[in-house]
N, C-alpha and C. Protein backbone atom coordinates (compact mmCIF):
# COMPACT_ATOMS: atom_id res chain seq x y z
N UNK A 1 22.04 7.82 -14.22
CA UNK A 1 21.04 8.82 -13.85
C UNK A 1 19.69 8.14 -13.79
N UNK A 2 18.73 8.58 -12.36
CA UNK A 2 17.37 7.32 -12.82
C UNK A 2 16.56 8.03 -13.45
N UNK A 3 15.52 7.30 -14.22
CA UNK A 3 14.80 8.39 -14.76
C UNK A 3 13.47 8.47 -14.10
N UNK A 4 12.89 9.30 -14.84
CA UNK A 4 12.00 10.65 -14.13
C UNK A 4 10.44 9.48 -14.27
N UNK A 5 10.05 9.42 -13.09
CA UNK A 5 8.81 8.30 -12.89
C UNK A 5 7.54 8.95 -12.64
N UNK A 6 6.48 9.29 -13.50
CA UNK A 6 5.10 9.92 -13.08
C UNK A 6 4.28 9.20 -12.05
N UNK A 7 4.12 10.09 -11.38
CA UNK A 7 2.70 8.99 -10.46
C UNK A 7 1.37 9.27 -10.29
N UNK A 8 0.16 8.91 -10.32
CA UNK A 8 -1.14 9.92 -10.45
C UNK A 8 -1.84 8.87 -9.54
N UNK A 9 -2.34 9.00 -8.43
CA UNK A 9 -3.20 8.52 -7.57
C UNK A 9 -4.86 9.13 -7.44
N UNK A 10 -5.41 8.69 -8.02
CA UNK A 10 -6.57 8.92 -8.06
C UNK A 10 -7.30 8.72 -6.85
N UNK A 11 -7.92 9.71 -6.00
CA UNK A 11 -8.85 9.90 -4.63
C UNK A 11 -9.93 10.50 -4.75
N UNK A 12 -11.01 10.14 -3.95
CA UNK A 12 -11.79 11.23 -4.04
C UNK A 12 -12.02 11.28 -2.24
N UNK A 13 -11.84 12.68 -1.81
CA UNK A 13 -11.76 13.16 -0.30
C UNK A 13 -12.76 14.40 -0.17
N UNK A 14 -13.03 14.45 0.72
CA UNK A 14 -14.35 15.71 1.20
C UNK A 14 -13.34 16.67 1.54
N UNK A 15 -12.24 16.64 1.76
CA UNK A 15 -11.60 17.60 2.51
C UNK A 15 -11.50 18.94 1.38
N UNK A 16 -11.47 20.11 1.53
CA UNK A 16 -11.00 21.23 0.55
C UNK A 16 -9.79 21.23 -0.43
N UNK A 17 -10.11 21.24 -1.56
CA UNK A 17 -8.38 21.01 -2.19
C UNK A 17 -7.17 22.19 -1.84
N UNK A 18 -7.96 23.19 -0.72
CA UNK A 18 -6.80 23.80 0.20
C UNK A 18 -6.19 23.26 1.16
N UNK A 19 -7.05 22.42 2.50
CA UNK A 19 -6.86 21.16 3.05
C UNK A 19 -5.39 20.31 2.92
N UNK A 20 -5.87 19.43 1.50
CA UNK A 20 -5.15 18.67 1.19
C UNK A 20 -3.87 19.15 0.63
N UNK A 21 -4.18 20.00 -0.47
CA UNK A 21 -3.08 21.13 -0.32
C UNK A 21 -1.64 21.34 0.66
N UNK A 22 -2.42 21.99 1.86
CA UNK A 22 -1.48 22.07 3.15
C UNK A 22 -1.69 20.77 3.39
N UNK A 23 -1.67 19.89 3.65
CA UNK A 23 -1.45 18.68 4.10
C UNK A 23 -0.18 17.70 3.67
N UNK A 24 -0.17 18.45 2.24
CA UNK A 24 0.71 17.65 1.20
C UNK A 24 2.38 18.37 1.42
N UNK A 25 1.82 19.39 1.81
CA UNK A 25 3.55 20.21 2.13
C UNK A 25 3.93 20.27 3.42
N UNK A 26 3.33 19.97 4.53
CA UNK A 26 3.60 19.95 5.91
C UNK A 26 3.85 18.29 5.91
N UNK A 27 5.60 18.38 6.04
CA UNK A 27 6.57 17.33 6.47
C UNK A 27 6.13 16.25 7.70
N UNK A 28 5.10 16.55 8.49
CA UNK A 28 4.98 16.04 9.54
C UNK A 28 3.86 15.10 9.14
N UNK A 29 2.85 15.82 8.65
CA UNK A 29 1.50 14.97 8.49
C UNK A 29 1.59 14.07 7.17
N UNK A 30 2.82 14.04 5.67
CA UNK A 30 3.30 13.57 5.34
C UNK A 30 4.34 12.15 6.00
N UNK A 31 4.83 12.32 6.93
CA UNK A 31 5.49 11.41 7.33
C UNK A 31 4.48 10.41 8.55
N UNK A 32 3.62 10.65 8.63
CA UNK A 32 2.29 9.92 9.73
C UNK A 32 1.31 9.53 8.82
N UNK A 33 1.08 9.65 7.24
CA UNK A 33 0.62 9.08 6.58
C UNK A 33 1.40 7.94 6.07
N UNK A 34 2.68 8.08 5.56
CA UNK A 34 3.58 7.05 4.99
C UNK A 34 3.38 6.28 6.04
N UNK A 35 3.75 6.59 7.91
CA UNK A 35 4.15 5.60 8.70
C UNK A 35 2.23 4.41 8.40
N UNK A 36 1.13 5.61 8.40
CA UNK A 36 0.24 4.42 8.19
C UNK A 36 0.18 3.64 7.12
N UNK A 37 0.22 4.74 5.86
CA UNK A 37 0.42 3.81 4.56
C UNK A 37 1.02 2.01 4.77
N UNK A 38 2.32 2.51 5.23
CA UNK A 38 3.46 1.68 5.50
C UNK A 38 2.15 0.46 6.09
N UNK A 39 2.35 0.44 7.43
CA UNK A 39 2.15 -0.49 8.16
C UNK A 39 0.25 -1.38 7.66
N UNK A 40 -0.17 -0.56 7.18
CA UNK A 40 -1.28 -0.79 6.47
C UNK A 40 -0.80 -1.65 5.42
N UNK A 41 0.15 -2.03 5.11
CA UNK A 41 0.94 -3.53 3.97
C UNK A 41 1.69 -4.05 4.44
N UNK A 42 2.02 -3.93 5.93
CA UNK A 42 2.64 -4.80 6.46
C UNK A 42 4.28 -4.54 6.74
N UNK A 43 4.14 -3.21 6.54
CA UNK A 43 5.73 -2.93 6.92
C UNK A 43 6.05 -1.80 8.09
N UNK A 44 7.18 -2.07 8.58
CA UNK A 44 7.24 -1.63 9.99
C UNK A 44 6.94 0.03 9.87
N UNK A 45 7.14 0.45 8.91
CA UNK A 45 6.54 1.66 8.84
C UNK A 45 8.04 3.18 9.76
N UNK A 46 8.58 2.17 9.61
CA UNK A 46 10.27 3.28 9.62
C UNK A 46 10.15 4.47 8.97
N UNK A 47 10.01 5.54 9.05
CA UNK A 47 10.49 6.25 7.87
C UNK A 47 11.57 7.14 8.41
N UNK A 48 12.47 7.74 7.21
CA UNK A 48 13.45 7.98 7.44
C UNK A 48 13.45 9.52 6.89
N UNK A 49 13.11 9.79 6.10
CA UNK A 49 13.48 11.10 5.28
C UNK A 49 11.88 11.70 4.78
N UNK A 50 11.80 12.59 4.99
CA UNK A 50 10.56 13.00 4.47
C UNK A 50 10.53 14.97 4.29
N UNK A 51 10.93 15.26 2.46
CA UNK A 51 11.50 16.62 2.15
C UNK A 51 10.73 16.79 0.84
N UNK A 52 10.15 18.15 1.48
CA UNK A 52 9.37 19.01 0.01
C UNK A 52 9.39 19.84 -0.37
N UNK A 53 9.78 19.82 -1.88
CA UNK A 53 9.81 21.61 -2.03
C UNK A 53 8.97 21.43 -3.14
N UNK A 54 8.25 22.39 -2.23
CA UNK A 54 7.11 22.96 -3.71
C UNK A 54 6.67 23.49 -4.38
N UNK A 55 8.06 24.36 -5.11
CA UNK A 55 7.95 25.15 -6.03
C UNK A 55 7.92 24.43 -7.28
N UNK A 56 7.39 25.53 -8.32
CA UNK A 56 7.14 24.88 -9.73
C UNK A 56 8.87 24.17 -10.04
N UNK A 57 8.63 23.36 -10.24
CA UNK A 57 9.78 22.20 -11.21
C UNK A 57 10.73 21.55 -9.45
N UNK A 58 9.92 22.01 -8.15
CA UNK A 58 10.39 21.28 -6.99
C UNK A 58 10.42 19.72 -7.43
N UNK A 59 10.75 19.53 -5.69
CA UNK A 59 10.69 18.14 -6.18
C UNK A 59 10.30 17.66 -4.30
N UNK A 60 10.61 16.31 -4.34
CA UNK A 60 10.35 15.70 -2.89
C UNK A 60 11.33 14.13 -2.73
N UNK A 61 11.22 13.97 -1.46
CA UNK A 61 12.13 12.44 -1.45
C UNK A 61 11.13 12.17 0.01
N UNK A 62 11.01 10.89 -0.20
CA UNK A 62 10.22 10.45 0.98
C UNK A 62 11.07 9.06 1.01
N UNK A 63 11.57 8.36 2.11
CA UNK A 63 12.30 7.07 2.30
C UNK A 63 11.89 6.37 3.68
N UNK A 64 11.33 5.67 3.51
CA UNK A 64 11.53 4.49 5.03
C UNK A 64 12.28 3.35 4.63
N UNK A 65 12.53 2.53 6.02
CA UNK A 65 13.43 1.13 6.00
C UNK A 65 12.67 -0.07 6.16
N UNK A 66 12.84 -0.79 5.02
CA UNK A 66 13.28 -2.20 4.72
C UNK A 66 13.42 -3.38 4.15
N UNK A 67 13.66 -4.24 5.51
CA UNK A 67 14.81 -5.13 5.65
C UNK A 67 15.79 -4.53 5.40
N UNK A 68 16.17 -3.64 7.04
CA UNK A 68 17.07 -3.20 6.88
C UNK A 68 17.95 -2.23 5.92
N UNK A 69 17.25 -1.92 4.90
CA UNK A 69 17.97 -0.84 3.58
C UNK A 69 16.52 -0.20 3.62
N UNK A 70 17.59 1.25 3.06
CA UNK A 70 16.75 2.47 3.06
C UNK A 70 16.52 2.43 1.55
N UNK A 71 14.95 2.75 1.57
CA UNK A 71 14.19 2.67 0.06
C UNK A 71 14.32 4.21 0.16
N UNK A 72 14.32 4.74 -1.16
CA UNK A 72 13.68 6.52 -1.66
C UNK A 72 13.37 6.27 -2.83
């Protein structure tokens, strides 16, 4: 079983924390950040899976490829 990994990214953005909010649950604009994230370190910026649910105790999986293997 893997275990349960916290992550806290510290930003500071002008945008409304309603904004970012919807930004964070719409699958699309999630997956066009990873693809820049991605390629912004040098990776082809594949992504493969990108799922949110955001209810209290939800969860999410975000995965792109590589070398060839799918990361999540």
């Amino acid at each position: 079983m893997a275990e349960k990994i916290e992550v806290k990214v510290p930003h500071r953005s002008t945008a409304s924390a309603e904004r970012m909010y919807d930004a964070w649950l719409d699958s699309d604009k999630v997956r066009v950040w990873m693809k820049t994230a991605g390629q912004s370190m040098g990776l082809a910026g594949d992504i493969r899976q990108v799922e949110i649910d955001p209810r209290v105790d939800g969860a999410f999986l975000l995965s792109d490829m590589r070398d060839g293997v799918e990361t999540k």
